[in-house]
Every structure is written in structure tokens, then in C-alpha cells.
Protein backbone atom coordinates (compact mmCIF):
# COMPACT_ATOMS: atom_id res chain seq x y z
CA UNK A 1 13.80 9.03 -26.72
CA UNK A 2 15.06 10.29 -23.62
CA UNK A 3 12.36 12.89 -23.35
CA UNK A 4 9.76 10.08 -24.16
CA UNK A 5 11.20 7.96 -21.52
CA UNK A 6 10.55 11.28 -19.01
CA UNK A 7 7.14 11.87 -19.81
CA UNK A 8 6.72 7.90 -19.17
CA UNK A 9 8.44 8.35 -15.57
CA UNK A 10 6.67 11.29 -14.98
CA UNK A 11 2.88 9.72 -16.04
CA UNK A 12 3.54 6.28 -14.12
CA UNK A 13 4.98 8.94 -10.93
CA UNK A 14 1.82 11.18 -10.93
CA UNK A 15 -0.89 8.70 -12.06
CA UNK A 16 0.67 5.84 -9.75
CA UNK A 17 0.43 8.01 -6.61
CA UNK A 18 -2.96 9.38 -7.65
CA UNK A 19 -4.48 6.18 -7.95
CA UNK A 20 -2.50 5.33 -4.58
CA UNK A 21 -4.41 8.05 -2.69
CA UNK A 22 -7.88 6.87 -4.41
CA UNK A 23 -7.64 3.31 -3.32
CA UNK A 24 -6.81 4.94 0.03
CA UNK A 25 -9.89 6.63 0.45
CA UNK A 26 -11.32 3.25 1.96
CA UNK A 27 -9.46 4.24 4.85
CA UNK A 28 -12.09 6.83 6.23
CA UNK A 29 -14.70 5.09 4.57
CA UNK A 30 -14.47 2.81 6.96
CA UNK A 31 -13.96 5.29 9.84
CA UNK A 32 -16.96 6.97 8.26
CA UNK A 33 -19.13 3.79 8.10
CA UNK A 34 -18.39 2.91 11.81
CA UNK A 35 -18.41 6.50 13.03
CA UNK A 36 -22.48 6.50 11.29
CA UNK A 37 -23.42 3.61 12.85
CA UNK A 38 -21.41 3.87 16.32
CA UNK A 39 -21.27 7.48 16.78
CA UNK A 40 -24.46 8.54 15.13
CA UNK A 41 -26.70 5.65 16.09
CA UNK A 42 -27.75 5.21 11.97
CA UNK A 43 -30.21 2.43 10.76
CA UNK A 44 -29.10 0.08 8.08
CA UNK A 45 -31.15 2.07 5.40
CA UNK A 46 -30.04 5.13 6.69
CA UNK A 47 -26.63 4.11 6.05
CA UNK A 48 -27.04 2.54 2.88
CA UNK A 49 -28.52 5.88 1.65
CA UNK A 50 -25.73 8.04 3.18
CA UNK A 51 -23.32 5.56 1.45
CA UNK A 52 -25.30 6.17 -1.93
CA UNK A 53 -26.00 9.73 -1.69
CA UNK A 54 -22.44 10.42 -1.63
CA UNK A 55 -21.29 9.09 -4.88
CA UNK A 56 -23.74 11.81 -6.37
CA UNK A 57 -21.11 13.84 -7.54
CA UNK A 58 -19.61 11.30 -9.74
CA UNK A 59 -22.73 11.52 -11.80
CA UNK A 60 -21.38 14.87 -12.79
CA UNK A 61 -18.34 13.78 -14.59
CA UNK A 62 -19.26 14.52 -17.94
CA UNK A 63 -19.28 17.86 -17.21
CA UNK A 64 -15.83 17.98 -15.56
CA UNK A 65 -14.83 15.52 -18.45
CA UNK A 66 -15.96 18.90 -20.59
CA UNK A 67 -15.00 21.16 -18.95
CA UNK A 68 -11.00 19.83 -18.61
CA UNK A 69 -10.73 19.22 -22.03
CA UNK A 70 -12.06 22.59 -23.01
CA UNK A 71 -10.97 24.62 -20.37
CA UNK A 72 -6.89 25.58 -19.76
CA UNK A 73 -5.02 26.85 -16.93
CA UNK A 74 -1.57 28.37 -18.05
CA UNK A 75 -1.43 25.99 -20.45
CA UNK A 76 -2.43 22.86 -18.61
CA UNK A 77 -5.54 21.20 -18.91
CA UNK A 78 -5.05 17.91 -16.43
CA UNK A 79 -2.75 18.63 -13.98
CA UNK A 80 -4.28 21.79 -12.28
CA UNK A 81 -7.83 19.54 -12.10
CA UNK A 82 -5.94 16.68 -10.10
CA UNK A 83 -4.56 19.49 -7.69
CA UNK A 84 -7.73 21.25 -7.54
CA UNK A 85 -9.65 17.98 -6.45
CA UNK A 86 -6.88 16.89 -3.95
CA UNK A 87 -7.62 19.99 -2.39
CA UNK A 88 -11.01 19.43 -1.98
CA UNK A 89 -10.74 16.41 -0.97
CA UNK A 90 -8.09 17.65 2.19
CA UNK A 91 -10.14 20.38 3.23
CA UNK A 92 -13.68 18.18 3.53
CA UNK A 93 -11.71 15.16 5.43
CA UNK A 94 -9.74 17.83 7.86
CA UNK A 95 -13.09 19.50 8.20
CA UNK A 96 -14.90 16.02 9.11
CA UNK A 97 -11.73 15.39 11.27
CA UNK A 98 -11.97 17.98 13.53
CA UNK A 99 -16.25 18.70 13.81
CA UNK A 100 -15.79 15.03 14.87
CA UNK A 101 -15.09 15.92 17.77
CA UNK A 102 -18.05 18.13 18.70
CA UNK A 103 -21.39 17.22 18.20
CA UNK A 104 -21.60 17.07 14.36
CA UNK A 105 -25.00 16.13 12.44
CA UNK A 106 -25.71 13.72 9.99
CA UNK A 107 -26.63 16.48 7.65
CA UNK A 108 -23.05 18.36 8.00
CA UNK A 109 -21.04 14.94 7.88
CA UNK A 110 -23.37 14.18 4.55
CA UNK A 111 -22.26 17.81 3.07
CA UNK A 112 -18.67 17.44 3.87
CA UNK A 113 -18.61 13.44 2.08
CA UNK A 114 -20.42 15.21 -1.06
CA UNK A 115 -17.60 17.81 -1.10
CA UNK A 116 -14.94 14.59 -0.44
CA UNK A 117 -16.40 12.66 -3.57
CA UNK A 118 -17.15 15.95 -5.58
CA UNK A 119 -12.99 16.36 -5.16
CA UNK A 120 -12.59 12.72 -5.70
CA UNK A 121 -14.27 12.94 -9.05
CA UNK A 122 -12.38 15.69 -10.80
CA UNK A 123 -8.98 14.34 -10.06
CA UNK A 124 -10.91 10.40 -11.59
CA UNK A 125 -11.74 12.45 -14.28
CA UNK A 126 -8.33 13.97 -15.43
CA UNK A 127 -6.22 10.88 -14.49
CA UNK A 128 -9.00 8.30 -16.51
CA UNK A 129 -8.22 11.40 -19.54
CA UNK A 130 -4.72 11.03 -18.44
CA UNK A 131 -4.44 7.60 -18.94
CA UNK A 132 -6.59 7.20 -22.40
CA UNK A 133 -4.58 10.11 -23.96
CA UNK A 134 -0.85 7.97 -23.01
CA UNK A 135 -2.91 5.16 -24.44
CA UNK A 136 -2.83 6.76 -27.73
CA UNK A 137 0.76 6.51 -27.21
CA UNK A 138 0.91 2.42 -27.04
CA UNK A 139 1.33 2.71 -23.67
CA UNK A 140 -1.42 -0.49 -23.23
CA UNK A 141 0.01 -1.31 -19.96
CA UNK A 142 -0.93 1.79 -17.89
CA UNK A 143 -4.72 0.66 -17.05
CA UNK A 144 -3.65 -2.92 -15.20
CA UNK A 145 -0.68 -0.19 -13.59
CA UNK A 146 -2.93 2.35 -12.58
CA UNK A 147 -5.53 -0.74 -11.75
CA UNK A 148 -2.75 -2.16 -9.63
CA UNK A 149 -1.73 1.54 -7.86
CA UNK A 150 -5.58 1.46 -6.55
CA UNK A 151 -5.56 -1.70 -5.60
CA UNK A 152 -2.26 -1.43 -3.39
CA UNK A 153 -3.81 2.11 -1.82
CA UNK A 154 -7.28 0.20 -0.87
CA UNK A 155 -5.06 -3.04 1.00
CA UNK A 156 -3.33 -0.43 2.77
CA UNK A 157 -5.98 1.75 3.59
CA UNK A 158 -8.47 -0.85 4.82
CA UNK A 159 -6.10 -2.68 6.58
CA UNK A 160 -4.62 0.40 8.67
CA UNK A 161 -8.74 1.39 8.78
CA UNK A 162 -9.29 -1.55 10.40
CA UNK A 163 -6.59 -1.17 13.20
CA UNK A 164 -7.13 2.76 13.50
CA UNK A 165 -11.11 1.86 14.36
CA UNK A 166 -10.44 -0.40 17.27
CA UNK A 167 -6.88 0.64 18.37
CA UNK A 168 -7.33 4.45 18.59
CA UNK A 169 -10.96 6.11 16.98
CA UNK A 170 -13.06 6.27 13.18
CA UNK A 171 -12.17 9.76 13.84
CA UNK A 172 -8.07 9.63 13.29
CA UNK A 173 -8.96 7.87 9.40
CA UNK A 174 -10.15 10.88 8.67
CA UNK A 175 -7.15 12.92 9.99
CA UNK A 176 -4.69 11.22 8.17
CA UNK A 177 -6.72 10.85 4.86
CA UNK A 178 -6.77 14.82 5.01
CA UNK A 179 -3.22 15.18 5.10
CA UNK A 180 -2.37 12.65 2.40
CA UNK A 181 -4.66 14.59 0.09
CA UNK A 182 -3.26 17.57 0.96
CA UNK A 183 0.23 15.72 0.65
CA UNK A 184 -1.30 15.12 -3.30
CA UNK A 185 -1.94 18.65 -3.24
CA UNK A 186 1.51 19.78 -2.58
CA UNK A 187 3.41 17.09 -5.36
CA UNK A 188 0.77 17.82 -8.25
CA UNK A 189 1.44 21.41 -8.09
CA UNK A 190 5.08 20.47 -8.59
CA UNK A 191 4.37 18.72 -12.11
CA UNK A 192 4.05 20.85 -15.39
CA UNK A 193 1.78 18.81 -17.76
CA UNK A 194 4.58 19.61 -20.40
CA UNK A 195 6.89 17.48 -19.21
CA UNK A 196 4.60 14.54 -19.24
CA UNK A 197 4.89 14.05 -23.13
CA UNK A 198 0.69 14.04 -23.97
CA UNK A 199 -0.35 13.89 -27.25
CA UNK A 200 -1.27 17.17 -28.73
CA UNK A 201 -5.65 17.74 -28.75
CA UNK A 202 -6.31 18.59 -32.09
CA UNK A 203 -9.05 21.01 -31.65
CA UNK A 204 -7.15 22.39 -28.11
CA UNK A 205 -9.53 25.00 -26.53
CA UNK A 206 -12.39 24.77 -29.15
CA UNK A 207 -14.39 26.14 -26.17
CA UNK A 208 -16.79 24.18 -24.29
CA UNK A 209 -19.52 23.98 -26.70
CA UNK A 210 -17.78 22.40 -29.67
CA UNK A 211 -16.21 19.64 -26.71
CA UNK A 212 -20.14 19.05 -26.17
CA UNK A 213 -20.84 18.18 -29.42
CA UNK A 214 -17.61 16.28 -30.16
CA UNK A 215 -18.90 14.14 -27.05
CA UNK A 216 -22.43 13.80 -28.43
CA UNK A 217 -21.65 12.48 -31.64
CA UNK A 218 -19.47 10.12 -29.94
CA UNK A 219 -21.90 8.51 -27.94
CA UNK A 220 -24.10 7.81 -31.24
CA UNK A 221 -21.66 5.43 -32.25
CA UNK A 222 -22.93 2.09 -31.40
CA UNK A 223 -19.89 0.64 -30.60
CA UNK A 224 -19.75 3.20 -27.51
CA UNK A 225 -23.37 3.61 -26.89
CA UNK A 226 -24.35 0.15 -26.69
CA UNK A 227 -21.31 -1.11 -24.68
CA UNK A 228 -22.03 1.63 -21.89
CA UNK A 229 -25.82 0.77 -21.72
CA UNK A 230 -24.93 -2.41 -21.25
CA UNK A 231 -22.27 -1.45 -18.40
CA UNK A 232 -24.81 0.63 -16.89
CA UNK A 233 -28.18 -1.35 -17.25
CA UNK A 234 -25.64 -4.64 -15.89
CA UNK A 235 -25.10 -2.64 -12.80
CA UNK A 236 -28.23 -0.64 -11.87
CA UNK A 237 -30.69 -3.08 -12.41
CA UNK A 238 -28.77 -4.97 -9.57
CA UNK A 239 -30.81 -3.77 -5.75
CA UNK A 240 -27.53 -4.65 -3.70
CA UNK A 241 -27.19 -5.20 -0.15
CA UNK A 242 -24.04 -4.16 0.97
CA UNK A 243 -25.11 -1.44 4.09
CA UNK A 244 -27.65 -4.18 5.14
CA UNK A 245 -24.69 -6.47 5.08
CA UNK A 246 -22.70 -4.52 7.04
CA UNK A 247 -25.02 -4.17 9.64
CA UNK A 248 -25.90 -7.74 9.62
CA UNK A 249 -22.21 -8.61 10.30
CA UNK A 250 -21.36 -6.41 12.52
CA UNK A 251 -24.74 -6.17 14.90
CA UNK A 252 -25.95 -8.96 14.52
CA UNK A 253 -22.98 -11.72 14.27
CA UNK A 254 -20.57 -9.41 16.11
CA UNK A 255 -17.73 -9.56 13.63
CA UNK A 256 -15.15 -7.03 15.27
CA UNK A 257 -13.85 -3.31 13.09
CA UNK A 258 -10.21 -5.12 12.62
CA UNK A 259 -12.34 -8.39 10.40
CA UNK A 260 -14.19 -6.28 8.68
CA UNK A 261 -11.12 -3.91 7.65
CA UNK A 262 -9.17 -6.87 6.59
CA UNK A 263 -12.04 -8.68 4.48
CA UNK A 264 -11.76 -5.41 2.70
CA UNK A 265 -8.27 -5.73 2.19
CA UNK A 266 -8.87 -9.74 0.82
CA UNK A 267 -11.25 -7.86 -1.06
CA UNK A 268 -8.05 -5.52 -2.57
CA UNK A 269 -6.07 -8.10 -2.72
CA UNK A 270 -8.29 -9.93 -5.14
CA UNK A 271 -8.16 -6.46 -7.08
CA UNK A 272 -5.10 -6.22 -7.66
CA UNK A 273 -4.34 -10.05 -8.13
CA UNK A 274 -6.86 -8.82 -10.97
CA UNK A 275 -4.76 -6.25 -12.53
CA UNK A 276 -1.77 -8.65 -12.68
CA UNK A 277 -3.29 -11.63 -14.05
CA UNK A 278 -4.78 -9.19 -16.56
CA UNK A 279 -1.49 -7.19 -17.41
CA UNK A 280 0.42 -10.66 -17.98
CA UNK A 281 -2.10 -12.74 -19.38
CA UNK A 282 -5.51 -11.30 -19.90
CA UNK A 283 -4.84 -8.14 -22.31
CA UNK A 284 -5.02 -9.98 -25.79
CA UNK A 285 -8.62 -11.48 -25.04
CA UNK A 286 -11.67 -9.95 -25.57
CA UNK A 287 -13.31 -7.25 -23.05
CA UNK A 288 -16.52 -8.94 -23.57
CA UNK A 289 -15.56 -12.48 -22.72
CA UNK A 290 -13.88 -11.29 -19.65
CA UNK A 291 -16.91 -8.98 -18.52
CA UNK A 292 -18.57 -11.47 -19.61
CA UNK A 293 -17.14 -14.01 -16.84
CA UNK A 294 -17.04 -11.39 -14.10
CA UNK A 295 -20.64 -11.11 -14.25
CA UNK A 296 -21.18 -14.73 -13.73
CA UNK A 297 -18.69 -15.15 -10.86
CA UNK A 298 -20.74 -12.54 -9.11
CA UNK A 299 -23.91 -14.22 -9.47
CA UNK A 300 -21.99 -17.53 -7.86
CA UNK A 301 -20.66 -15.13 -4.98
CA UNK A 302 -24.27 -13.44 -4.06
CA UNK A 303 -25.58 -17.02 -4.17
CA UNK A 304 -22.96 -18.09 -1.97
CA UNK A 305 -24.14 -14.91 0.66
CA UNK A 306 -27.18 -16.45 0.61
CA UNK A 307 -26.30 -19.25 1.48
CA UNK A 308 -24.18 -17.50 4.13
CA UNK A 309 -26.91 -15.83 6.18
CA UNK A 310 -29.12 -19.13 6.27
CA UNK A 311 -26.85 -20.68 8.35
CA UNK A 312 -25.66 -23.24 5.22
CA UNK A 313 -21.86 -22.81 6.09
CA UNK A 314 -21.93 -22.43 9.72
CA UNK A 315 -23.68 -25.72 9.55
CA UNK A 316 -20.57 -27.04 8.07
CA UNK A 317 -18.45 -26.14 10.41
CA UNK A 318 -17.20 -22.87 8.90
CA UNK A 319 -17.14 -19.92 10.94
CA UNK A 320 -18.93 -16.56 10.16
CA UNK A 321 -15.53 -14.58 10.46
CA UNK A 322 -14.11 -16.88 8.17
CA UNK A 323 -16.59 -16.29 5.60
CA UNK A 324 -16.73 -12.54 6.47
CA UNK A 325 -12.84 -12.91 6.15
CA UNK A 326 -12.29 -14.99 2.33
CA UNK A 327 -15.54 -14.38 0.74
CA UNK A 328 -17.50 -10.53 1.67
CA UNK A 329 -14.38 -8.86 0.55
CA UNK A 330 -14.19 -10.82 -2.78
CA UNK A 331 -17.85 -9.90 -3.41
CA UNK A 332 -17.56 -6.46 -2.78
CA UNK A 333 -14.64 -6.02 -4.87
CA UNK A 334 -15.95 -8.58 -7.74
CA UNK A 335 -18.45 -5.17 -8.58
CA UNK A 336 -15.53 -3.69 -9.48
CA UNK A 337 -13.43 -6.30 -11.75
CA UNK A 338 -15.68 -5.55 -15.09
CA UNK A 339 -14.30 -1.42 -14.79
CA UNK A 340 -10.61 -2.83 -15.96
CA UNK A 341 -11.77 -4.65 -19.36
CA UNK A 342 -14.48 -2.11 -19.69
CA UNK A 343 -11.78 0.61 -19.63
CA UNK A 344 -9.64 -0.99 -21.60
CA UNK A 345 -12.33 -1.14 -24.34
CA UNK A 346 -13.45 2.44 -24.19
CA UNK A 347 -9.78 3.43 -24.63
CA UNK A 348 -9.23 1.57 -27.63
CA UNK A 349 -12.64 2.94 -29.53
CA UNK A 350 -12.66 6.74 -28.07
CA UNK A 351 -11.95 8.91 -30.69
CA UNK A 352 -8.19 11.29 -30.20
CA UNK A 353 -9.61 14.33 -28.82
CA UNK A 354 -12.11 13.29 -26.92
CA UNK A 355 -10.71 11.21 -24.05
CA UNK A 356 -11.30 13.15 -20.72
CA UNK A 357 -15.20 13.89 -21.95
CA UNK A 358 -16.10 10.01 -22.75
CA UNK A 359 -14.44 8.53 -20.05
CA UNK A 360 -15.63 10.96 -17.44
CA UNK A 361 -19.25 9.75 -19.64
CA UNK A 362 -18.54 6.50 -19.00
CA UNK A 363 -16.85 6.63 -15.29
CA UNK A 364 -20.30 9.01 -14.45
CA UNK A 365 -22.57 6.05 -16.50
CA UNK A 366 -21.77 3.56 -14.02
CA UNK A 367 -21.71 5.99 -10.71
CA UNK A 368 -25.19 6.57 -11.38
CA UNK A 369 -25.55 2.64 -12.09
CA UNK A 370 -24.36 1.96 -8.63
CA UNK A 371 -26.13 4.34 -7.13
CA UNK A 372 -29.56 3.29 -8.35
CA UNK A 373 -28.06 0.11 -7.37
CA UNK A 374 -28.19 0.93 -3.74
CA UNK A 375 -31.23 3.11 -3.60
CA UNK A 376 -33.15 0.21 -5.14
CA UNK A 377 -30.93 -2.20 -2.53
CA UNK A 378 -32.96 0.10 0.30
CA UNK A 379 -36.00 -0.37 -1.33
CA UNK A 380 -35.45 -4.43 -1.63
CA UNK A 381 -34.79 -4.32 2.13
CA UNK A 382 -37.86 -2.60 2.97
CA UNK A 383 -39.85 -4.73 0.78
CA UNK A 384 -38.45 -8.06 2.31
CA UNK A 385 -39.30 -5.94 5.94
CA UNK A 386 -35.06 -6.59 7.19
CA UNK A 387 -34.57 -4.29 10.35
CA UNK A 388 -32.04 -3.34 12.64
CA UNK A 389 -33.56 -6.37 14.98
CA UNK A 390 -34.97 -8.75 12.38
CA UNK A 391 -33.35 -10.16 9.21
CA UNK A 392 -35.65 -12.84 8.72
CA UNK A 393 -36.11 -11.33 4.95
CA UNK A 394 -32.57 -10.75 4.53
CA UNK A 395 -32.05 -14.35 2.33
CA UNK A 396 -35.24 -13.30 0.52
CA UNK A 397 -33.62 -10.04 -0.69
CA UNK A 398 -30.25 -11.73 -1.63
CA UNK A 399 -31.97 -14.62 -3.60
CA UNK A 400 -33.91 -11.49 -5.74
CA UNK A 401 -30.14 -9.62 -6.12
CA UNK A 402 -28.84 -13.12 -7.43
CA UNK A 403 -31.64 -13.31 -9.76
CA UNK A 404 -30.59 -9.17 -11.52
CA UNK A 405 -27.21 -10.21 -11.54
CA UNK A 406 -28.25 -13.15 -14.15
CA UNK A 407 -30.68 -11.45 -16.25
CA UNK A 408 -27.99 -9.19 -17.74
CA UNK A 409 -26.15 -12.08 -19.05
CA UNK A 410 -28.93 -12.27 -21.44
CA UNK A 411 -27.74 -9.17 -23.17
CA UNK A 412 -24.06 -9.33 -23.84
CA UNK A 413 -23.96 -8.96 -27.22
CA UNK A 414 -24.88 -5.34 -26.67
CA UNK A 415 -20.99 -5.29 -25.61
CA UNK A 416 -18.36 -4.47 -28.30
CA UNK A 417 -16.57 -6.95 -29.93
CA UNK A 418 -13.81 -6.36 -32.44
CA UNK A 419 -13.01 -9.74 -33.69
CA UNK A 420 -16.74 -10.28 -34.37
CA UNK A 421 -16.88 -6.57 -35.90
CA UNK A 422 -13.93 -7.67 -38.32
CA UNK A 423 -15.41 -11.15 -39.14
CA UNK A 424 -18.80 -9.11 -40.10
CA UNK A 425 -16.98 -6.54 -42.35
CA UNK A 426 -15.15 -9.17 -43.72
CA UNK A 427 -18.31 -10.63 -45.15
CA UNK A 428 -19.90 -8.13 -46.17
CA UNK A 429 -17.04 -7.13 -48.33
């Protein structure tokens, strides 16, 4: 029991300060987002591409998903990935820090963020395997924990982001992001993946190919395959706004760095307000009822930006930096709340064995998803003709995102269900 109650320690020590330094990483966003459109002089689309383009290494994450559970290193298969992407992840932000100060080109910052996310994705990948192997292990409260970790690192991180930007430069987040990856670097390396207590892979090392196919037959299982369409389609079919926005607020209303960083920490805070409601109350109903009602709130909250840029609640009497304040961070992070149930469901119906490959599937599903989310949110913004000096078309574009977030809605019983999978088998038998 005492060994068990190690390996718990140990997997609520390393996953807890993983997901820490995650959440932390909006930190030099921020700086990054400012330093684009200060620095560098970027257009709204520009940005919103840059912002996009990015994320394309998570798309990838089936293959480190593979690749970890097939693939050992002195006997570890989790624990050297999360080191190996810390790394990464120090080396591209200390590299950003210090070309920052010379005349560095959009194309070099863009290579440097790629190498930043590509890091960031391997160490998702074997903490998401990480936490659906301890799951195995009845150890149900580790996704609202790990929820909660990211949560806490991305209210710290936007609110020091926030302070750094107009205090000192968008140049020191990315500094001290660098060294607290490199600080991740240094305690993962420290960790044997023995003493955590996994459960023991079945087929351990059945070589790359044979992980493949384990993950391919997987995904035919309807329960899986239809759930992450439905996760996916619910999130790419949406053109959103959010680099438009950003401009909008800060050009064109004049909403000052500090604001922004702390709507982003509201934002957090509404995350992990999330994770704890969930953890205490939330667990024992169904994924899809919850998803279910996320999706609907952020149909409400788009609406309500609508509303926001034609003037409805300044009319009122409510000021834009209020609104920026309580509401834009909400929104932002609302995207976010169905990943918690969602996770929770893949967890329950992913096969022992198979954990890191589905859930780097399913974590890579809805990258992609977002980021055909923003392309088509550049292409929304062109169509409704929004410009650095005109956003006359701006509540035109929002009233079409509103619309896509509805239409989904239509299609929930694509999600899993396993109260209405029992009542089904029960009558057929």
C-alpha cells in the first residue's frame, strides 16, 4: 500500500507541475501576441494565422502517441518524452528571448513557436497517456487535478504576462518561460517511471507497427469514432474570431496589455472553477449532457460579443474594459470546458494498452479542429472585409460564428452515452 501510495505522490508531483508549466505557457503567448503586433507591426490576419500555424505540431500527436507507447528508453516509455519536450520547449523560448533583441523576422519567430508547440506536444502526449493509464487504476480524480494544475499555471501566467508587457517588455515572458521549462527539464530527469506505480502494457514494445494497428482498430469502434467526429466537426466547423478580437480591443478601443492579461486570467479562473465544480459535483453525470451544455453557453457568449462590438452594452452604461474584463476571458476559455468531460469519456472507453496512441488521436483531432477553426476565422474576416482601420463587418462575422456554434447541437447523439448504451442492450436482450 505504501508503494501504491508513492507512485500516487509521485504521479500527482510530476503530472501536477507538468500541467503547471502548460497552463503557463500563456505567459509568452501573450508577450508573443503583443511583441507581433507592437514589435513587428502584424495585421489582424497575419496574426490570427501566426497564432494558427503554430498549433501545427499538435496535429502530429498520433504519431508521438505511437511512437511513446512503442518506443522505450532504458526502460521508460513516458518520462524521458516529458523531458525531451521540456527541452525543446527551453531552448525555442531562450532562443526567441534573446534574437528578440536584434532584428528578428517573422519567419524565424514563426520557426522557433513551431519548435515551442512541437515540444509542447510530446510532453501533452505522455502526461494525457500518463493520466489514462493511472485511470485504469481508479484514480478518477486525476483529470479535474491535472484540469485544475493548468488552470492555476494559465491565472498565473497571464496575470504576471500582463504586468511583464507594460511594466518591463513582451520580451522578458519569454525569458522566464525558457527557464521554467528548462527548470521541468532538470526535475523530470530526476523521476524513474518505476517508481510511479503504472500499470503494466500488455503487449510492451510490440514495435511500432503492431501499436498502429492496435490504434486503428480502436478508432473503428463507434463509441470512439463517433464521439471524436463529433468533438472535432463541433469545433472546426466554428470560423472564430479571436486575433480579430484582439486587435479590435486593443487598437481600436485601447484596452491597455495589463486588461487584457487579466481577462485571460478571469478566463483561468473560470477554468479551473470548472475543474472543481466538476471534481465535487459533476463526475457522476454524463459527458454528453455536460458537452452538451458547454456548447450552448458558448453560443450565448459569442452572441453576447456581438452584441459587444455594436455598441449594445456601452449603451447601457457598461464599459468596454469591463466587458473585456468579465466576459472575453470567459469566452475564450469556454472553447476549452468540453476537453475535461470529453477526456473523461475517452478514458473510460480506451482500451488498456492503448492509452498514449488514442489520446494523443484525440488531443491531435481537436488541434486540427481549432486550427481549421482559425484559418476559416481569417477567411470569415476577409469575407465580411474587417481591417486594421475598419470593423464595420466585424458584427457580421460574429453573428455567422454564433450561427456554427448552434448547428452542432443538432448532432449530439453522435456523442457516447453509456446509460443509453445499457438501456439499449438491455432491450435487446
Amino acid at each position: 500500500m505504501s508503494s501504491e501510495g508513492g507512485g500516487s505522490r509521485r504521479i500527482r508531483w510530476l503530472l501536477g507541475f507538468g500541467y503547471f508549466v502548460q497552463g503557463f505557457r500563456g505567459f509568452p503567448w501573450l508577450g508573443a501576441n503583443f511583441f507581433l503586433t507592437d514589435e513587428l507591426r502584424v495585421n489582424p490576419s497575419v496574426l490570427q494565422l501566426l497564432q494558427n500555424s503554430a498549433n501545427l505540431p499538435m496535429v502530429a500527436k498520433p504519431i508521438y502517441g505511437v511512437v511513446s507507447d512503442a518506443v522505450y528508453f532504458f526502460g521508460q516509455h513516458r518520462v524521458p518524452y516529458i523531458a525531451f519536450g521540456a527541452l525543446l520547449q527551453a531552448v525555442s523560448w531562450l532562443a526567441i528571448a534573446f534574437l528578440a533583441r536584434s532584428n528578428v523576422s517573422v519567419l524565424a519567430l514563426s520557426l522557433y513557436l513551431l519548435l515551442s508547440n512541437l515540444g509542447a506536444s510530446v510532453v501533452e502526449v505522455a502526461n494525457d497517456a500518463i493520466v489514462a493509464e493511472a485511470g485504469k487504476q481508479k484514480n478518477t480524480e486525476l483529470p479535474s487535478f491535472v484540469w485544475m494544475a493548468s488552470s492555476l499555471g494559465g491565472i498565473l501566467g497571464n496575470l504576471l504576462g500582463g504586468i511583464a508587457i507594460k511594466t518591463v517588455s513582451s520580451r522578458s515572458t519569454f525569458l522566464v518561460f525558457g527557464l521554467l521549462a528548462l527548470l521541468q527539464f532538470f526535475v523530470t530527469i530526476n523521476i524513474r517511471e518505476k517508481s510511479l506505480n503504472l500499470p503494466v502494457n500488455p503487449s510492451p514494445r510490440g514495435g511500432i507497427k503492431n501499436h498502429v494497428s492496435d490504434l486503428s482498430r480502436v478508432l473503428r469502434k463507434p463509441e470512439i469514432s463517433y464521439s471524436i467526429a463529433w468533438m472535432a466537426l463541433s469545433t472546426a466547423t466554428v470560423p472564430v474570431l479571436t486575433g480579430t478580437m484582439f486587435f479590435y480591443q486593443t487598437k481600436i478601443l485601447g484596452i491597455d496589455a495589463s486588461l487584457v492579461g487579466v481577462s485571460k486570467v478571469v478566463g483561468q479562473v473560470a477554468m479551473l472553477l470548472w475543474g472543481v465544480a466538476y471534481d465535487r459535483w459533476l463526475k457522476t453525470t454524463s459527458p454528453r449532457k455536460l458537452i452538451v451544455a458547454v456548447q450552448g453557453t458558448m453560443a450565448v457568449f459569442v452572441v453576447s460579443d456581438l452584441l459587444f462590438v455594436r455598441g449594445v452594452y456601452r449603451g447601457m452604461g457598461v464599459p468596454d474594459s469591463v466587458y473585456v474584463l468579465f466576459v472575453s476571458g470567459v469566452l475564450e476559455s469556454l472553447f476549452y470546458f468540453k476537453n475535461l468531460p470529453f477526456t473523461v469519456l475517452m478514458t473510460r472507453v480506451c482500451p488498456r494498452g492503448c492509452e498514449g496512441s488514442l489520446m494523443a488521436f484525440v488531443m491531435s483531432a481537436i488541434a486540427l479542429a481549432f486550427i481549421v477553426s482559425g484559418y476559416l476565422g481569417i477567411v470569415l474576416a476577409s469575407f465580411v472585409e474587417v481591417t486594421v482601420d475598419d470593423y464595420s463587418g466585424f458584427g457580421g462575422g460574429l453573428a455567422v460564428e454564433a450561427i456554427c456554434v448552434v448547428i452542432p447541437l443538432v448532432f449530439t447523439s453522435w456523442i457516447y452515452d453509456e446509460k443509453e448504451a445499457e438501456e439499449k442492450s438491455k432491450k435487446k436482450e
